[in-house]
PDB file of N, CA and C in Angstrom:
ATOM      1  N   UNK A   1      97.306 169.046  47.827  1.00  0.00           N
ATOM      2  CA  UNK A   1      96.186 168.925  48.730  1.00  0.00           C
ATOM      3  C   UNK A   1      96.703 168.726  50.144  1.00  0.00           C
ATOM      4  N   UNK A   2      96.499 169.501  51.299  1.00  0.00           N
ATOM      5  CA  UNK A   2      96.744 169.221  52.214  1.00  0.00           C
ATOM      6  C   UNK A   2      95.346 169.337  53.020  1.00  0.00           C
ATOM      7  N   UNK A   3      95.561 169.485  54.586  1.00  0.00           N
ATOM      8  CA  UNK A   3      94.404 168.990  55.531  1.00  0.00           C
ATOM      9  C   UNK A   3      93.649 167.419  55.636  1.00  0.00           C
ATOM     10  N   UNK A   4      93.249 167.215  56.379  1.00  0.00           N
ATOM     11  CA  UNK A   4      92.378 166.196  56.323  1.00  0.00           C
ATOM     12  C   UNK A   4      92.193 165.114  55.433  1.00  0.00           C
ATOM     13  N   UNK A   5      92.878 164.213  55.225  1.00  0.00           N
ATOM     14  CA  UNK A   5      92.544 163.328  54.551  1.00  0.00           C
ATOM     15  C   UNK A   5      91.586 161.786  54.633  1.00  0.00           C
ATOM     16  N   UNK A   6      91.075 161.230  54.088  1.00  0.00           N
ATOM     17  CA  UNK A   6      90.721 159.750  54.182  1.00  0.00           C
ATOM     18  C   UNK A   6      89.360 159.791  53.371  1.00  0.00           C
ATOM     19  N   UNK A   7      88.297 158.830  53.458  1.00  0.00           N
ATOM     20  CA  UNK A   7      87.367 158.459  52.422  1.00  0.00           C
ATOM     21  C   UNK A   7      86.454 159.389  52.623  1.00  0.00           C
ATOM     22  N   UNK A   8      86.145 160.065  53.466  1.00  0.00           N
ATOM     23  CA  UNK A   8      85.489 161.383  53.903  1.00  0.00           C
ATOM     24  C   UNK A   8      85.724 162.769  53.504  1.00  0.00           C
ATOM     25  N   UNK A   9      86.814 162.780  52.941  1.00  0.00           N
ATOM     26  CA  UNK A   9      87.375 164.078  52.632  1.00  0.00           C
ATOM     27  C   UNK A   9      87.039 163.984  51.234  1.00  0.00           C
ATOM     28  N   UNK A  10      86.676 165.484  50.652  1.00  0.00           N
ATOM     29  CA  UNK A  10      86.447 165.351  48.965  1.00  0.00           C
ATOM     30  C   UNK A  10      87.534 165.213  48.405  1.00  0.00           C
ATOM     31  N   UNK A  11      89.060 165.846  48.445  1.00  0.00           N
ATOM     32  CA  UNK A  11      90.006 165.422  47.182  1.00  0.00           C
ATOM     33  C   UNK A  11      90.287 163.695  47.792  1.00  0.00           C
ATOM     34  N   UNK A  12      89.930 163.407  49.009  1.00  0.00           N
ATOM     35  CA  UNK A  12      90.545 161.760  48.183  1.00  0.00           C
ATOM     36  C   UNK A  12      89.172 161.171  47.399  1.00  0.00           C
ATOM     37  N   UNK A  13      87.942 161.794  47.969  1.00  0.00           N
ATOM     38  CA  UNK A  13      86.845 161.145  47.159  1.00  0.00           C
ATOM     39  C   UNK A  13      86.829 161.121  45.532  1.00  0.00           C
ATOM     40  N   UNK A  14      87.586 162.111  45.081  1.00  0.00           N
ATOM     41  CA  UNK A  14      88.316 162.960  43.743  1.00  0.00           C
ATOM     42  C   UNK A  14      89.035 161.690  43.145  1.00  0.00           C
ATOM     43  N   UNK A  15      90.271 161.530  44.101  1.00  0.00           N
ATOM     44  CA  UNK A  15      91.498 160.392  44.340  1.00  0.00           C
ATOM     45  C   UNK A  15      90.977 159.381  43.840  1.00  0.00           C
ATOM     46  N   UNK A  16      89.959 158.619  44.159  1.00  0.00           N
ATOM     47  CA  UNK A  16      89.781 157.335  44.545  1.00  0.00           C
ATOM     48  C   UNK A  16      89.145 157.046  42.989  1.00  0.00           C
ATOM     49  N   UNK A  17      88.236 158.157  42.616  1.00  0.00           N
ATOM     50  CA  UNK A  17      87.150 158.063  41.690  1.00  0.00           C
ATOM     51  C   UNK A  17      88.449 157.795  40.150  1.00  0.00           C
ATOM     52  N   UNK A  18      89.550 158.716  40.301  1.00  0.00           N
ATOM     53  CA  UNK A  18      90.521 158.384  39.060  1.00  0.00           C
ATOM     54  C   UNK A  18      91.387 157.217  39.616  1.00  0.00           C
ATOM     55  N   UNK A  19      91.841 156.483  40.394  1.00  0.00           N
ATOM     56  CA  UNK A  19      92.867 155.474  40.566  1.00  0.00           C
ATOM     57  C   UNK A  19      92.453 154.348  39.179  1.00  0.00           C
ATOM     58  N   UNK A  20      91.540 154.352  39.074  1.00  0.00           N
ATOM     59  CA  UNK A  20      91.703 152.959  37.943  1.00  0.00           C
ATOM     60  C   UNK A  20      92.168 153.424  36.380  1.00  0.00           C
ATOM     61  N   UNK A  21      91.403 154.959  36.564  1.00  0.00           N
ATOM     62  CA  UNK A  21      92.055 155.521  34.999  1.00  0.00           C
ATOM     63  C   UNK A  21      93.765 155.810  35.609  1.00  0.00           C
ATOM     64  N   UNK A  22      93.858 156.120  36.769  1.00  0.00           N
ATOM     65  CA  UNK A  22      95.533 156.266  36.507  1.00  0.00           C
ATOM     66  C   UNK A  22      95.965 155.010  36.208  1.00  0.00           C
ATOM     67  N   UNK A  23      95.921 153.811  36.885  1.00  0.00           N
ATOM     68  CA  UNK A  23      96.423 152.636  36.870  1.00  0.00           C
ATOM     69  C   UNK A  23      96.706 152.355  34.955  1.00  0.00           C
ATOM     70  N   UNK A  24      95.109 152.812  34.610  1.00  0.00           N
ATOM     71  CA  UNK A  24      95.391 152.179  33.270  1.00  0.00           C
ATOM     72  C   UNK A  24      95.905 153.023  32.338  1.00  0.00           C
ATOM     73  N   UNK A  25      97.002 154.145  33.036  1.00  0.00           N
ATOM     74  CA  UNK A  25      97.280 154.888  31.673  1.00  0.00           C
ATOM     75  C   UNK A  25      96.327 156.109  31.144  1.00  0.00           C
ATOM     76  N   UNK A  26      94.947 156.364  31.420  1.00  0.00           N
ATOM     77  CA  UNK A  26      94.270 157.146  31.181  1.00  0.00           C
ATOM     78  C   UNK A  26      94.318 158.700  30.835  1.00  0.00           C
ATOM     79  N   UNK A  27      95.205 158.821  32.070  1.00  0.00           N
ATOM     80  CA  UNK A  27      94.502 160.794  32.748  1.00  0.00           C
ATOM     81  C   UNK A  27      95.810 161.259  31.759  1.00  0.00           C
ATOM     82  N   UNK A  28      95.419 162.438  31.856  1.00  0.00           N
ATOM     83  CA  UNK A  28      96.142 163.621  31.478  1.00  0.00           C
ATOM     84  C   UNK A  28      97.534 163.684  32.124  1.00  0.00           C
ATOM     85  N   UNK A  29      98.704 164.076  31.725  1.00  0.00           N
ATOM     86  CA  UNK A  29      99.852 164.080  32.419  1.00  0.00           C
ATOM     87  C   UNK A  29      99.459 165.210  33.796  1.00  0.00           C
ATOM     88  N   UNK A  30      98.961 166.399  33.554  1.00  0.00           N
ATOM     89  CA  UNK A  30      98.790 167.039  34.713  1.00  0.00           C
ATOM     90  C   UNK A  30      97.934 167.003  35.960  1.00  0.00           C
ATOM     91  N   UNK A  31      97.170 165.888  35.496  1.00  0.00           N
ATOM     92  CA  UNK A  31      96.271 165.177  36.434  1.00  0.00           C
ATOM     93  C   UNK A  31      97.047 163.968  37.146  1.00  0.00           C
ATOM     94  N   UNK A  32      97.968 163.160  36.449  1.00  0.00           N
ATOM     95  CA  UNK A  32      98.830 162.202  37.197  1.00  0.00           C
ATOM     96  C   UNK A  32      99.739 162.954  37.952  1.00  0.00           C
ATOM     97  N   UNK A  33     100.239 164.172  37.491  1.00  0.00           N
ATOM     98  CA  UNK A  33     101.243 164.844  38.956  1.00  0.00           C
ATOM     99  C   UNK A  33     100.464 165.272  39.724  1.00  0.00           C
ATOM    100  N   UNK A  34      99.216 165.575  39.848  1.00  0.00           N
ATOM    101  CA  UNK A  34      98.668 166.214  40.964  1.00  0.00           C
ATOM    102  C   UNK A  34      97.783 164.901  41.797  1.00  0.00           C
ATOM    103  N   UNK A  35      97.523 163.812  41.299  1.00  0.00           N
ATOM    104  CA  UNK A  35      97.094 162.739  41.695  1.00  0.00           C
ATOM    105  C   UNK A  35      98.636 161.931  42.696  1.00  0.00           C
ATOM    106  N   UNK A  36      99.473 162.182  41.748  1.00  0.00           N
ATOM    107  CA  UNK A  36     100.828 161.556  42.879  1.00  0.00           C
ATOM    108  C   UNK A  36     101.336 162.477  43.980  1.00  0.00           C
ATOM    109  N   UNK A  37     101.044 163.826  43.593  1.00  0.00           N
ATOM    110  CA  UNK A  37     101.577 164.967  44.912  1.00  0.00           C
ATOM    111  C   UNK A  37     100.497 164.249  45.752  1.00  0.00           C
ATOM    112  N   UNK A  38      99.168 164.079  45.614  1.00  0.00           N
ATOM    113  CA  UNK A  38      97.930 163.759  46.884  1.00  0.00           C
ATOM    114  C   UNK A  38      98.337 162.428  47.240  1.00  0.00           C
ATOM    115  N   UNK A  39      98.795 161.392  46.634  1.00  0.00           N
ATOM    116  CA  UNK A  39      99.312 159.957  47.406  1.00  0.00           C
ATOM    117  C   UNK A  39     100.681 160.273  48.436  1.00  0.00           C
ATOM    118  N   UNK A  40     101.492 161.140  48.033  1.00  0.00           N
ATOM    119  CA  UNK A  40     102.551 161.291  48.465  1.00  0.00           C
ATOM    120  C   UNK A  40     102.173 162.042  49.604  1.00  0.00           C
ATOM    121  N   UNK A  41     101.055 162.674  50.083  1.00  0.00           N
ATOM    122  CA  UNK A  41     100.457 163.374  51.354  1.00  0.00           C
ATOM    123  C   UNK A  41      99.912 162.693  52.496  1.00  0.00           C
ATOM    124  N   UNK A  42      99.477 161.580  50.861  1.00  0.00           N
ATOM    125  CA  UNK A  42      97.792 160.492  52.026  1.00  0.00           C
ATOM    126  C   UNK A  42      97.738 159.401  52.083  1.00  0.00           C
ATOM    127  N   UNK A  43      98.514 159.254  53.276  1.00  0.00           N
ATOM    128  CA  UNK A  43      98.498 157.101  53.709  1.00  0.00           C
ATOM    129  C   UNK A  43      97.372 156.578  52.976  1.00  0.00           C
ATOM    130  N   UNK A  44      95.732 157.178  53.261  1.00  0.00           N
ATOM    131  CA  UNK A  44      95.240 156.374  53.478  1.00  0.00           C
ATOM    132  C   UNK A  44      94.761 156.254  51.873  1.00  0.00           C
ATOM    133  N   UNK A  45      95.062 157.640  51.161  1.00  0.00           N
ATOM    134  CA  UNK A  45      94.901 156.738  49.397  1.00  0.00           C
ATOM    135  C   UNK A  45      95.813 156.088  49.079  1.00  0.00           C
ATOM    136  N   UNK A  46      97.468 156.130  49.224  1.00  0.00           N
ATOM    137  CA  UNK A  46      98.113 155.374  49.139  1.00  0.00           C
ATOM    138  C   UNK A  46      97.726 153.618  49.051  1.00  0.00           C
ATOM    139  N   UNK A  47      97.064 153.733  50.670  1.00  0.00           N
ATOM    140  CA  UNK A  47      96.904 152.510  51.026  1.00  0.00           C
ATOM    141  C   UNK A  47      95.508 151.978  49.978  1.00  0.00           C
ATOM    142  N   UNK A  48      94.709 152.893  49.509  1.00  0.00           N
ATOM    143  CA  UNK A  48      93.501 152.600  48.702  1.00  0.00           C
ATOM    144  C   UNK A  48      94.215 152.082  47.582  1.00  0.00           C
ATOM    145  N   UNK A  49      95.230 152.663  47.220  1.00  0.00           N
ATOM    146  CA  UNK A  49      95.795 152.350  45.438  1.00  0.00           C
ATOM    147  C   UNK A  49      96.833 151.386  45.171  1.00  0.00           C
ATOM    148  N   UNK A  50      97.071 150.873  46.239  1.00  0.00           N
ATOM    149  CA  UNK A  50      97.857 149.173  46.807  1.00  0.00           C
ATOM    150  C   UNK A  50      96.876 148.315  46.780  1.00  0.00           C
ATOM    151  N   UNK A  51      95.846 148.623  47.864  1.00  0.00           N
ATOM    152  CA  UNK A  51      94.758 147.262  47.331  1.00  0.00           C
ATOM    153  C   UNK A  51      93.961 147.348  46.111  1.00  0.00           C
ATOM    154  N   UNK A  52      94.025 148.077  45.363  1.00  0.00           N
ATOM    155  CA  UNK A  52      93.787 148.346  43.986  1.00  0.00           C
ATOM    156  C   UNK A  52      94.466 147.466  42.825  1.00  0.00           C
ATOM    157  N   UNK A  53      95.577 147.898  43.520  1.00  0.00           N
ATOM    158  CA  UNK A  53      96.411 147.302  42.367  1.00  0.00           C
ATOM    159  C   UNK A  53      96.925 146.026  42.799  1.00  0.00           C
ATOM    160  N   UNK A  54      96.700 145.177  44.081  1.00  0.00           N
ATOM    161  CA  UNK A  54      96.700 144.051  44.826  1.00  0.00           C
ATOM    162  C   UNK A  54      95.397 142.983  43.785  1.00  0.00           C
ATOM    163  N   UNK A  55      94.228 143.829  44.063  1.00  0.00           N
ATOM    164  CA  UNK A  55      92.949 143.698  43.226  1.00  0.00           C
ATOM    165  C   UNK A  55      93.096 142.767  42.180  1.00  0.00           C
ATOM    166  N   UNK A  56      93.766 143.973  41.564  1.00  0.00           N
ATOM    167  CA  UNK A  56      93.829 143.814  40.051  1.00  0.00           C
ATOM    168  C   UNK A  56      94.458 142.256  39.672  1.00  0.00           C
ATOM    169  N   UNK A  57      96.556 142.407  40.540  1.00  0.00           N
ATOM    170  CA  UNK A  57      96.752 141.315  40.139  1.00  0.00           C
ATOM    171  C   UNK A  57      95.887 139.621  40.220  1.00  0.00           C
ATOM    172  N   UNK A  58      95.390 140.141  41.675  1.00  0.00           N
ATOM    173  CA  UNK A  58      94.739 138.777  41.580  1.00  0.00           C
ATOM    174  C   UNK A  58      93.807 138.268  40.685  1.00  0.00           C
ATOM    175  N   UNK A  59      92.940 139.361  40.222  1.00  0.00           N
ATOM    176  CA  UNK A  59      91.957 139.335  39.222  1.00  0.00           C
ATOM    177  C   UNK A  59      92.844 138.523  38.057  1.00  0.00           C
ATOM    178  N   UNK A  60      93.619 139.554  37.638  1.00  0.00           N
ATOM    179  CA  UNK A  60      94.212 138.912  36.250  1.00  0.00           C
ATOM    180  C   UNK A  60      95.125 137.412  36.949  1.00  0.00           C
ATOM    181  N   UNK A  61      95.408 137.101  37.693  1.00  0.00           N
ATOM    182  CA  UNK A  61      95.884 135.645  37.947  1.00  0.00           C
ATOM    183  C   UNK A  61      94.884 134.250  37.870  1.00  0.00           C
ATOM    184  N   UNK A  62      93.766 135.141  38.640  1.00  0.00           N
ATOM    185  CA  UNK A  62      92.715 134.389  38.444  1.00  0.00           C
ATOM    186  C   UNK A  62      92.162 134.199  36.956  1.00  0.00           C
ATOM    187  N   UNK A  63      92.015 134.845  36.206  1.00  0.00           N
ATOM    188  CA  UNK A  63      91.623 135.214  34.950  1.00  0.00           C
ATOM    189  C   UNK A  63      92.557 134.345  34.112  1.00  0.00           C
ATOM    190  N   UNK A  64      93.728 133.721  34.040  1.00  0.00           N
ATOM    191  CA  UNK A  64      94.138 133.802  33.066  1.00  0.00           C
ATOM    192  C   UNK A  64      94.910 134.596  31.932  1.00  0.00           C
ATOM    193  N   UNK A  65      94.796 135.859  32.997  1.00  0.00           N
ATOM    194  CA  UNK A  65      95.285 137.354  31.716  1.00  0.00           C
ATOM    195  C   UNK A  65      94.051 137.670  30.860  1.00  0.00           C
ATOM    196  N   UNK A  66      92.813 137.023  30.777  1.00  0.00           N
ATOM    197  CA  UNK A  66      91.552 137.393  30.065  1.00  0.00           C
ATOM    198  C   UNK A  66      91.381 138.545  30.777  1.00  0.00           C
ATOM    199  N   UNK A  67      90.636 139.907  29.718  1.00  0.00           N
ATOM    200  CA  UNK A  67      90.267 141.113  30.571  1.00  0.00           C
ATOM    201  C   UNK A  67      88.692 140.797  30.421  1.00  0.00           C
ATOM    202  N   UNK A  68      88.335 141.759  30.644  1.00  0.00           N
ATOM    203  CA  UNK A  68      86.981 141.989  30.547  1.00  0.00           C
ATOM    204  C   UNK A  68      86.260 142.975  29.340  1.00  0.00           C
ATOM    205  N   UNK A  69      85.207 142.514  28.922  1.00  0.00           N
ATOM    206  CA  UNK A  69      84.875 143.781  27.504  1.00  0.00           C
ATOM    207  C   UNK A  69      84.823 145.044  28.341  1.00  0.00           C
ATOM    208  N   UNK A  70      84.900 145.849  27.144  1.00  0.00           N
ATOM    209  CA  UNK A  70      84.912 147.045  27.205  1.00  0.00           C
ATOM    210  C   UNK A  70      83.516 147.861  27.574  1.00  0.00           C
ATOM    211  N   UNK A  71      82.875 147.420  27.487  1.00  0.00           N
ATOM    212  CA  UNK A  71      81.379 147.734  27.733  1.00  0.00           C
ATOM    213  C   UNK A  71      81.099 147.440  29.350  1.00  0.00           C
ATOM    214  N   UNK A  72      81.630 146.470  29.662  1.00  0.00           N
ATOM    215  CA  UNK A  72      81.841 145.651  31.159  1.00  0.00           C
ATOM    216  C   UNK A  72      82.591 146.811  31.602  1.00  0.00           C
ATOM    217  N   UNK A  73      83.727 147.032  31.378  1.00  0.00           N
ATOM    218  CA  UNK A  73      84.545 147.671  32.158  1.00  0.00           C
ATOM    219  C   UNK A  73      84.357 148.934  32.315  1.00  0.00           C
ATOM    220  N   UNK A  74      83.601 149.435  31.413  1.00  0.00           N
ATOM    221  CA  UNK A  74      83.134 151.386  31.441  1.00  0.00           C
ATOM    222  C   UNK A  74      81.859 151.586  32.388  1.00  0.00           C
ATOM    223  N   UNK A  75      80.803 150.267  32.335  1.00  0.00           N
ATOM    224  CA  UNK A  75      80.063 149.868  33.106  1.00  0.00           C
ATOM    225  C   UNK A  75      80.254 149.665  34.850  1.00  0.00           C
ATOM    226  N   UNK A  76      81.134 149.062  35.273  1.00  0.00           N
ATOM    227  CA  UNK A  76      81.934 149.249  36.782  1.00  0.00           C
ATOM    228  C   UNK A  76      82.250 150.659  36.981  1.00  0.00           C
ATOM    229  N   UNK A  77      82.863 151.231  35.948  1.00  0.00           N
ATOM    230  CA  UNK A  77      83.589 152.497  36.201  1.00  0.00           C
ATOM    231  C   UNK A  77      82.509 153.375  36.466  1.00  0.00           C
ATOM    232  N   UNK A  78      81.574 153.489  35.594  1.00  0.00           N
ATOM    233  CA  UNK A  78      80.377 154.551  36.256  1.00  0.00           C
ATOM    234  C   UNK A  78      79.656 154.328  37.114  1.00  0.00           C
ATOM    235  N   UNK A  79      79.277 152.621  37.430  1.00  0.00           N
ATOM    236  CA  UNK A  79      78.939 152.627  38.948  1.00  0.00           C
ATOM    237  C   UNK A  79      79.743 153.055  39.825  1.00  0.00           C
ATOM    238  N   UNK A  80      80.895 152.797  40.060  1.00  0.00           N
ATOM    239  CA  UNK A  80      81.983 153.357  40.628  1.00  0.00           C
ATOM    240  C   UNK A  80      82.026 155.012  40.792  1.00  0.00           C
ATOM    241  N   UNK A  81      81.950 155.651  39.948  1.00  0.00           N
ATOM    242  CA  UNK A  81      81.660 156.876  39.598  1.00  0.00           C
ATOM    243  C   UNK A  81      80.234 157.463  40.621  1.00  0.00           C
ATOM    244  N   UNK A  82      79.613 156.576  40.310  1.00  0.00           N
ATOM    245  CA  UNK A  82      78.150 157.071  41.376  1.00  0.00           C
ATOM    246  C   UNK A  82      78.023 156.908  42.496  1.00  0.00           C
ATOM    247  N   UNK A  83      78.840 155.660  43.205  1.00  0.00           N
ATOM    248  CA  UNK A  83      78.950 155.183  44.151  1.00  0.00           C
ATOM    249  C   UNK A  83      79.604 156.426  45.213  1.00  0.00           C
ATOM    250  N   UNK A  84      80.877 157.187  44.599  1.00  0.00           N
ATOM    251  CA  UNK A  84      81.134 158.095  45.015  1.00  0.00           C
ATOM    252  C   UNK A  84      80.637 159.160  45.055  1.00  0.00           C
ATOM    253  N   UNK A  85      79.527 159.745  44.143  1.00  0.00           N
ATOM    254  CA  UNK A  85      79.162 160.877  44.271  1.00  0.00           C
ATOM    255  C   UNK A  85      77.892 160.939  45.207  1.00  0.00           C
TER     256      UNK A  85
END
């Protein structure tokens, strides 16, 4: 992906919408190389998928290491999901 990047542009809007399935292992192998060629282009997802994963640790520090159900967590994800579209 080249041109224009940041929260305005559709492939990082793309970007942003998979960072939590990449984080957790999710995507497809050919979707994680083409998700890391677009970080390796774009400060500013880069910088989205640091405080992501900044996020996270604190969450789980705070937590205890308790996650959240699964119903909870597919639940964020499709708001998340809408939020972007």
């Amino acid at each position: 992906m080249t041109g224009r990047h940041g929260s305005g542009d559709p492939g990082c809007r793309e970007i942003f919408a998979l960072l939590s399935e990449y984080l957790d292992e999710e995507l497809d192998t050919s979707i994680c190389k083409r998700l890391e060629g677009h970080l390796e282009e774009c400060p500013e997802c880069e910088a989205f998928l640091d405080s992501l994963r900044h996020t996270i640790r604190l969450i789980r520090s705070d937590s205890g290491g308790e996650t959240a159900p699964e119903d909870l967590r597919q639940a964020v994800i499709e708001a998340h999901r809408h939020l972007e579209s």
